[in-house]
Protein backbone atom coordinates (compact mmCIF):
# COMPACT_ATOMS: atom_id res chain seq x y z
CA UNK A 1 5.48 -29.83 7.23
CA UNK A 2 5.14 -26.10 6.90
CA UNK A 3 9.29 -24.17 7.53
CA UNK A 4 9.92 -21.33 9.23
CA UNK A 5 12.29 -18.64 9.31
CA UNK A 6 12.71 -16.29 12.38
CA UNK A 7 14.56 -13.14 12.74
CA UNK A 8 15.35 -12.05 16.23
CA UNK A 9 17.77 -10.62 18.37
CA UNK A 10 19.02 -14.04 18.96
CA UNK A 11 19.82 -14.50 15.40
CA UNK A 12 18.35 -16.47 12.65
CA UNK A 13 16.67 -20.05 13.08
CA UNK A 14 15.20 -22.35 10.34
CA UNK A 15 13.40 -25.35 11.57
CA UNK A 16 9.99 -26.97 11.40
CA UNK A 17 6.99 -25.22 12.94
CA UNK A 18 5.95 -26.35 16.32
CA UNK A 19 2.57 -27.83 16.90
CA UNK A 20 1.55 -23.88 18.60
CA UNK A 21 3.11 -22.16 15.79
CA UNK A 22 0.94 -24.14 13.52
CA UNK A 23 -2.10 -23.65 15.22
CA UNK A 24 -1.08 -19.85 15.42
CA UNK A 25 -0.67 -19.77 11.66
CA UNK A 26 -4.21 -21.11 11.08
CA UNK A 27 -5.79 -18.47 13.13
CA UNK A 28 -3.97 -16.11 11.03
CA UNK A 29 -5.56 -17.53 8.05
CA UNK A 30 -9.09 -17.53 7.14
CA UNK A 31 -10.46 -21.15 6.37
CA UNK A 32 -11.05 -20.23 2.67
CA UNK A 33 -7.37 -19.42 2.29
CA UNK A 34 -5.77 -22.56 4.27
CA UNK A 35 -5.33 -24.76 1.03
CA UNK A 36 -4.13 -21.60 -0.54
CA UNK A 37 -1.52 -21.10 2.25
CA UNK A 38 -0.14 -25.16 1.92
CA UNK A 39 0.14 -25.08 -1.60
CA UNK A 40 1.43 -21.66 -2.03
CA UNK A 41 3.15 -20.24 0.75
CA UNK A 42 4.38 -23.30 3.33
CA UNK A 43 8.09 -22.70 2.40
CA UNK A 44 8.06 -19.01 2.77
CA UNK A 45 6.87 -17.49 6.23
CA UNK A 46 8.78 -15.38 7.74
CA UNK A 47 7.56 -14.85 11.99
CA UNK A 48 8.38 -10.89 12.80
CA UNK A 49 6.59 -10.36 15.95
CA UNK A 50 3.59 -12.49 18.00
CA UNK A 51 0.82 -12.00 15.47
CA UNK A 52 2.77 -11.04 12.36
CA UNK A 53 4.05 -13.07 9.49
CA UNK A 54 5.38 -12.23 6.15
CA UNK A 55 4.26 -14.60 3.10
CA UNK A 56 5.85 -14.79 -0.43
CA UNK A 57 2.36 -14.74 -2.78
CA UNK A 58 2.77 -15.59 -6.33
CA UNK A 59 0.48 -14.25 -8.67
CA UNK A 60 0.39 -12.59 -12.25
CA UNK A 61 3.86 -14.42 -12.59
CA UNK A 62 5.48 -12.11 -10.03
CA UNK A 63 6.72 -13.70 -6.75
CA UNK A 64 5.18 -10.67 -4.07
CA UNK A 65 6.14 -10.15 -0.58
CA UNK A 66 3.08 -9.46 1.92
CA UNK A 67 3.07 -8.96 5.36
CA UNK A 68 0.31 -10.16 7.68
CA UNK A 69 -1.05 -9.51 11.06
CA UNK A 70 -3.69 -10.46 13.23
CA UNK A 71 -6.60 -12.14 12.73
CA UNK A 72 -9.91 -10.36 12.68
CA UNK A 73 -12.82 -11.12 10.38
CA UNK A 74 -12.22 -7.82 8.46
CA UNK A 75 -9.49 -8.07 5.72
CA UNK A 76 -7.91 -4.79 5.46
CA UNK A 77 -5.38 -3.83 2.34
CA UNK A 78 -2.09 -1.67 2.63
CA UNK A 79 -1.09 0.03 -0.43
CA UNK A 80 2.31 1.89 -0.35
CA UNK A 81 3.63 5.20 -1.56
CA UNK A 82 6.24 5.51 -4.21
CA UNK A 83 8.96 2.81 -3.61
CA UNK A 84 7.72 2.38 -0.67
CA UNK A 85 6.44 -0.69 1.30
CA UNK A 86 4.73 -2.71 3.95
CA UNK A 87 7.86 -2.73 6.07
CA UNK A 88 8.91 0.58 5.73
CA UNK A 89 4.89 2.52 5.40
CA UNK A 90 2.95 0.74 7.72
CA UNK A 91 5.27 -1.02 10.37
CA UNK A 92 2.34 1.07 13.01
CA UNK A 93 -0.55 -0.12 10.98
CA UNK A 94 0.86 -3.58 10.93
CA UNK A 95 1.63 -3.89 14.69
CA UNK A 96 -0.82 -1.57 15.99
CA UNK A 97 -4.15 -2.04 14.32
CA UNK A 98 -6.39 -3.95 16.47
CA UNK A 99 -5.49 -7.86 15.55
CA UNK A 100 -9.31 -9.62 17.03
CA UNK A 101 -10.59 -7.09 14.33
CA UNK A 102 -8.96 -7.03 11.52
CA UNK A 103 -6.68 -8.82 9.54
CA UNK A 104 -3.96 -6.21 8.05
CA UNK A 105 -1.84 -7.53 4.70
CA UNK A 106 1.08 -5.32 3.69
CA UNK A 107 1.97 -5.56 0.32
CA UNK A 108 4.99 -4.80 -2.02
CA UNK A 109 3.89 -4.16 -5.65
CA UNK A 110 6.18 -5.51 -8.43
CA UNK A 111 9.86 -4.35 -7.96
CA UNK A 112 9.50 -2.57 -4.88
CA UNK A 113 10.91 -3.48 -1.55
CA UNK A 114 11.48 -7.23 -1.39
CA UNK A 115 9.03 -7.82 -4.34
CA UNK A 116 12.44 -7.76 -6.15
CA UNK A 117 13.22 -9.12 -8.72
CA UNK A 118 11.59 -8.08 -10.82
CA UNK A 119 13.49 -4.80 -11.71
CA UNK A 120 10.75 -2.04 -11.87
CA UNK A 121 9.28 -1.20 -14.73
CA UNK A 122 7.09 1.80 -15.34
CA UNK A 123 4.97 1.82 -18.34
CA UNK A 124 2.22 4.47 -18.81
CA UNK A 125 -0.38 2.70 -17.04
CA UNK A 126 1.98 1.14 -14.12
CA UNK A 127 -1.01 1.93 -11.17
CA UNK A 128 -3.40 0.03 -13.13
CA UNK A 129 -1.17 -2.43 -13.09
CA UNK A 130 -0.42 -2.36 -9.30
CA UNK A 131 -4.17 -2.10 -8.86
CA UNK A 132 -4.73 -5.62 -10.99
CA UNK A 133 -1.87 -7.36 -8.77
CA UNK A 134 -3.12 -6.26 -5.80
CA UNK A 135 -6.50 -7.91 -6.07
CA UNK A 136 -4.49 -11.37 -7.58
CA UNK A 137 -2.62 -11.25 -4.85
CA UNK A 138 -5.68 -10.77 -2.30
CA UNK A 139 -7.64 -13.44 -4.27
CA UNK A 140 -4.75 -16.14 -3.77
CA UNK A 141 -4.86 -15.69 -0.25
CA UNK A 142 -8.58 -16.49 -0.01
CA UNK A 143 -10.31 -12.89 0.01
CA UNK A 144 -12.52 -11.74 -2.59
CA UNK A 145 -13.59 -8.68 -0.48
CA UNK A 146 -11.24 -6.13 1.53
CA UNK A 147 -10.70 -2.54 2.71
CA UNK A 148 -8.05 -0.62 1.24
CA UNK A 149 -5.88 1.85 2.71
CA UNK A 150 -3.66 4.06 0.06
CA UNK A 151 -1.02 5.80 0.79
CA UNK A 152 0.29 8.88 -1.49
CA UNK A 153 1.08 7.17 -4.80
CA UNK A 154 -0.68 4.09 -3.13
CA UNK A 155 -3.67 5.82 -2.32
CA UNK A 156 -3.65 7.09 -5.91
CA UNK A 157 -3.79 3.21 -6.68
CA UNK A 158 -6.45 1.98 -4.22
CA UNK A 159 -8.62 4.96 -6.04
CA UNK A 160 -8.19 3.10 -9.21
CA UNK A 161 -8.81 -0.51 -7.27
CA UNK A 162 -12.17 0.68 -5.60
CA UNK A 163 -13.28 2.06 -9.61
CA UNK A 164 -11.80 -1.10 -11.61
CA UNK A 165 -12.89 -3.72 -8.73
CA UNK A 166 -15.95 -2.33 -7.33
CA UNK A 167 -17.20 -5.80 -6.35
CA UNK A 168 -14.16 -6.61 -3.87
CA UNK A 169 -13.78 -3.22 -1.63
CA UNK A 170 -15.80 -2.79 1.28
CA UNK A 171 -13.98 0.65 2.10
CA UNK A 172 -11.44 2.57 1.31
CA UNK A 173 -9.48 4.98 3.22
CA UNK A 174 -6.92 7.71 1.25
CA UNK A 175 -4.34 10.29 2.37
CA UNK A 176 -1.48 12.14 0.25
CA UNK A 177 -3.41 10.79 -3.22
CA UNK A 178 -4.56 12.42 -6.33
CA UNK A 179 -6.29 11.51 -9.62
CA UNK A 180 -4.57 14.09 -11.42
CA UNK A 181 -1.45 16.02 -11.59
CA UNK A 182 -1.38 20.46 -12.07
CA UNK A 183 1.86 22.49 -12.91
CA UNK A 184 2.15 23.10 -9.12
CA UNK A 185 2.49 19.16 -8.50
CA UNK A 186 4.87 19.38 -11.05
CA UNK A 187 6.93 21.89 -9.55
CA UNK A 188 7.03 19.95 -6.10
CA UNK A 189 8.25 16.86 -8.10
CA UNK A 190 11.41 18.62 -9.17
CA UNK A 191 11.94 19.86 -5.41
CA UNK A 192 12.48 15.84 -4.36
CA UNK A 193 13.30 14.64 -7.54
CA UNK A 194 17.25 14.58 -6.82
CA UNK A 195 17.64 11.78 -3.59
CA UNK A 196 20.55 14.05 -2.63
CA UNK A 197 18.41 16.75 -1.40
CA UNK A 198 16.17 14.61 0.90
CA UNK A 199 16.34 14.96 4.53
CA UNK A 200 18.24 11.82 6.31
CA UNK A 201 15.28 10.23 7.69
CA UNK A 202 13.95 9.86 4.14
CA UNK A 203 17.18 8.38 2.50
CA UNK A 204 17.54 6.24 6.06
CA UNK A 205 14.12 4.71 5.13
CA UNK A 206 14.68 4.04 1.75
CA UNK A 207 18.55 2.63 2.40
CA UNK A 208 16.90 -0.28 4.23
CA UNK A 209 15.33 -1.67 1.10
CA UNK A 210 17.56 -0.27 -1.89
CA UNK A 211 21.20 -0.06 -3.01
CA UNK A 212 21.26 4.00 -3.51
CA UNK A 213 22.10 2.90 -7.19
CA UNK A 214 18.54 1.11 -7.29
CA UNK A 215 16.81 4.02 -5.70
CA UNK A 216 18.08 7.28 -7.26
CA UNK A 217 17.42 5.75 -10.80
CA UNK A 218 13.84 4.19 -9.97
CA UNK A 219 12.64 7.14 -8.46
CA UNK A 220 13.45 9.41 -11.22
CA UNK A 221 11.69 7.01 -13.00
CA UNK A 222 8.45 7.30 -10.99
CA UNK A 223 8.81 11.04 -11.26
CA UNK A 224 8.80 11.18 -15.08
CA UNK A 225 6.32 8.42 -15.20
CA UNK A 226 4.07 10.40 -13.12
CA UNK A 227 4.15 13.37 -15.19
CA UNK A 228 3.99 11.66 -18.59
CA UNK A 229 1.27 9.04 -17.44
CA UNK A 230 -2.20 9.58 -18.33
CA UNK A 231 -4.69 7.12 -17.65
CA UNK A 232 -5.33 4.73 -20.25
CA UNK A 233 -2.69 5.69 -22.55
CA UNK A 234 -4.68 8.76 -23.92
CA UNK A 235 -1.82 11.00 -24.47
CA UNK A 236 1.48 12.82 -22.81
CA UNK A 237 1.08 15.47 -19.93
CA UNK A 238 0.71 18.79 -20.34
CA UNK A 239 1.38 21.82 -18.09
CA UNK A 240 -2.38 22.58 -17.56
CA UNK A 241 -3.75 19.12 -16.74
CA UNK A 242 -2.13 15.69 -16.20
CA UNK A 243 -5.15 12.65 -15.86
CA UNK A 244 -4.26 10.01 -14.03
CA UNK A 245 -7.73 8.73 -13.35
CA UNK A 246 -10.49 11.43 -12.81
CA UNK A 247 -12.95 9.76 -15.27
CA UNK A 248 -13.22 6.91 -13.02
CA UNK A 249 -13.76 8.22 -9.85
CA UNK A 250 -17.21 7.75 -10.36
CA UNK A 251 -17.49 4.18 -10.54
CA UNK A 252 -16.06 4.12 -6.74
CA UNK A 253 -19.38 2.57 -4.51
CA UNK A 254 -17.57 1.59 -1.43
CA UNK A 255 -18.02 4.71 1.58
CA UNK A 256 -14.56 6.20 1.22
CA UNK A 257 -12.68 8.34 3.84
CA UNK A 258 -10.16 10.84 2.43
CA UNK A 259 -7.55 12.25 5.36
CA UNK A 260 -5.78 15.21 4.77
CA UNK A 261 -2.87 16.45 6.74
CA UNK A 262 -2.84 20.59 6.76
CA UNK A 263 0.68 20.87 6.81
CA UNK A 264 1.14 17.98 3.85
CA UNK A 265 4.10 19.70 1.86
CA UNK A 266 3.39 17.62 -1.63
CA UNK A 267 -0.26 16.43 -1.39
CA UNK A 268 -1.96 20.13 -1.96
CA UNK A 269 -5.49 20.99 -0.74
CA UNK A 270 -6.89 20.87 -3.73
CA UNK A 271 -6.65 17.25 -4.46
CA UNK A 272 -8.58 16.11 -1.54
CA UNK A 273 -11.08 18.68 -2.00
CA UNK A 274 -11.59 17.15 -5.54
CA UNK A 275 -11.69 13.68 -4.48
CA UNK A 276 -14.83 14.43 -1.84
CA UNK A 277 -16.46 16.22 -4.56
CA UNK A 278 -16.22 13.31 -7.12
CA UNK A 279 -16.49 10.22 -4.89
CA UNK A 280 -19.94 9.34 -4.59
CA UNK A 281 -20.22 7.90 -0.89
CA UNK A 282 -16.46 9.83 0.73
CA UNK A 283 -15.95 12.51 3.50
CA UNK A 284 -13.00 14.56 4.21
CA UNK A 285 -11.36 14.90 7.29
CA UNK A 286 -8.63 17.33 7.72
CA UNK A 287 -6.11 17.06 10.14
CA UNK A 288 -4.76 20.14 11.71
CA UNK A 289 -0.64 20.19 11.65
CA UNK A 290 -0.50 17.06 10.13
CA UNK A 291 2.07 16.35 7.29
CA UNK A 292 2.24 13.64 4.47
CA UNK A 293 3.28 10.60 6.72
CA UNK A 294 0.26 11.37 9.36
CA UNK A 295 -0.12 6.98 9.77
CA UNK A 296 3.44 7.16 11.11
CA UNK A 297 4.04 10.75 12.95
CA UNK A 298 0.66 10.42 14.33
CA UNK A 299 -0.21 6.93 14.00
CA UNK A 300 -2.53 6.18 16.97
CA UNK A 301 -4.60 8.85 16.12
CA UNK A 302 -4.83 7.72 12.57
CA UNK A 303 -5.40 4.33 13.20
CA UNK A 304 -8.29 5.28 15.85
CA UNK A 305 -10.14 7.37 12.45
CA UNK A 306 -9.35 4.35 10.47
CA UNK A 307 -10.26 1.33 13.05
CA UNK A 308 -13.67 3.89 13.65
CA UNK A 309 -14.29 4.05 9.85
CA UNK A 310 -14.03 0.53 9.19
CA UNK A 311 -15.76 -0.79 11.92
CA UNK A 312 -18.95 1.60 11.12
């Protein structure tokens, strides 16, 4: 019998699944990923809301935490920005998206948010590496094909997803990403590299996942490793041109929607610009006044270009 555990306002419960529940889980899950789900995740479902779970995946030896909602025939993938997460990135995607047509996973990559441990590492080619554990983790839950939708440092991942694993990505929608890093990027990397100079909302965020210990060391990390990463280990950054992965923006096949908020203080103009120019089958929408977090400060508008996209 499959457990349970509930968080509410009316505390915590642990207890077996009723006879609905179960029935509710299954409709969740596609029939290709039921046996998956019993032999994998039956100890480990968390209930947040009427049509959204949370499941404990294991693959490439890492336990991850993924969040799931609804129950639609399209499979959609969330990929996070920098230390970021399902919970804490797409809380409006994951309750808002329209459940009868999609089914949304939220997904922690390795040592971030509650896909802790393990500690985080960062070696030179750690988006590659988020990329290859992001399609394990969709293939043990039963679905070899998927959208993607990338978020900043996330988005910069689902670029290298859609090149590496051309065969599983319907479509993929970006905002805030790059595929390679200019002395101005640099320069805004500095601004936010010390936590102490965020705004509160930002450290508020963050303080729901991480010990400020945890935080202020990982995410210097992430902004050296972004910096000094090129792709495929070719060499160290340089103050005209960092690569992360322009070479393989080519190989992307799946129609791809770029989103660009105007008013985006780290993500500049630029970078978009270069993605439609290099990605075969993309457009570029810009979005007047919006900022870097347009899925959460303007969500339902977002999710209407996204939901529209997908569903074309």
């Amino acid at each position: 019998m499959a457990r349970v555990i509930c968080d509410g306002k009316m505390g915590i419960f642990t207890g077996c699944l009723s006879l609905s529940a179960q029935q509710w889980l299954q409709r969740l899950l596609l029939q290709s990923s039921q046996t998956a789900f019993r032999e994998q995740f039956q100890h480990k479902v968390r209930l947040y809301s009427p049509h959204r779970v949370s499941l404990q995946v294991k693959a490439n030896g890492v336990d991850f935490h993924c969040e799931q909602s609804g129950y639609g025939d399209h499979s959609v993938l969330l990929l996070p920005g920098a230390l970021g997460s399902s919970e804490i990135d797409f809380n409006n995607q994951l309750e808002k998206m329209n459940p009868e047509k999609f089914t949304i996973f939220g997904f922690d990559p390795r040592g971030y948010g509650r896909s802790i441990p393990p500690e985080r590492d960062w070696p030179v080619n750690f988006r590659h590496r988020d990329a290859q554990d992001a399609v394990a983790v969709m293939n043990t839950l039963g679905r070899k094909t998927f959208s993607v939708l990338g978020f900043s440092d996330g988005g910069t991942t689902g670029l290298i997803l859609a090149a590496q694993y051309p065969e599983h990505i319907r479509k993929l929608v970006v905002w805030g990403a790059n595929a390679y890093l200019n002395k101005k990027d640099i320069e805004i990397h500095r601004g936010i590299e010390d936590i102490d100079h965020w705004s509160a909302n930002s450290r508020n965020r963050y303080s729901q996942l991480y010990e400020v210990g945890y935080l202020r060391v990982h995410w210097n990390e992430w902004v050296k490793a972004s910096r000094n990463c090129l792709a495929h280990s070719k060499g160290m950054f340089t103050d005209s041109q960092g690569d992360i992965c322009k070479a393989e923006l080519k190989n992307i096949t799946c129609p791809t929607l770029i989103l660009h908020g105007m008013k985006d203080p780290l993500t500049t103009t630029e970078h978009p610009v270069y993605l439609s120019k290099h990605i075969k089958k993309s457009r570029l929408h810009n979005i007047p006044g919006g900022n870097h977090h347009i899925h959460m400060f303007r969500a339902d508008e977002f999710n209407k270009m996204v939901e529209d996209f997908l569903l074309e």
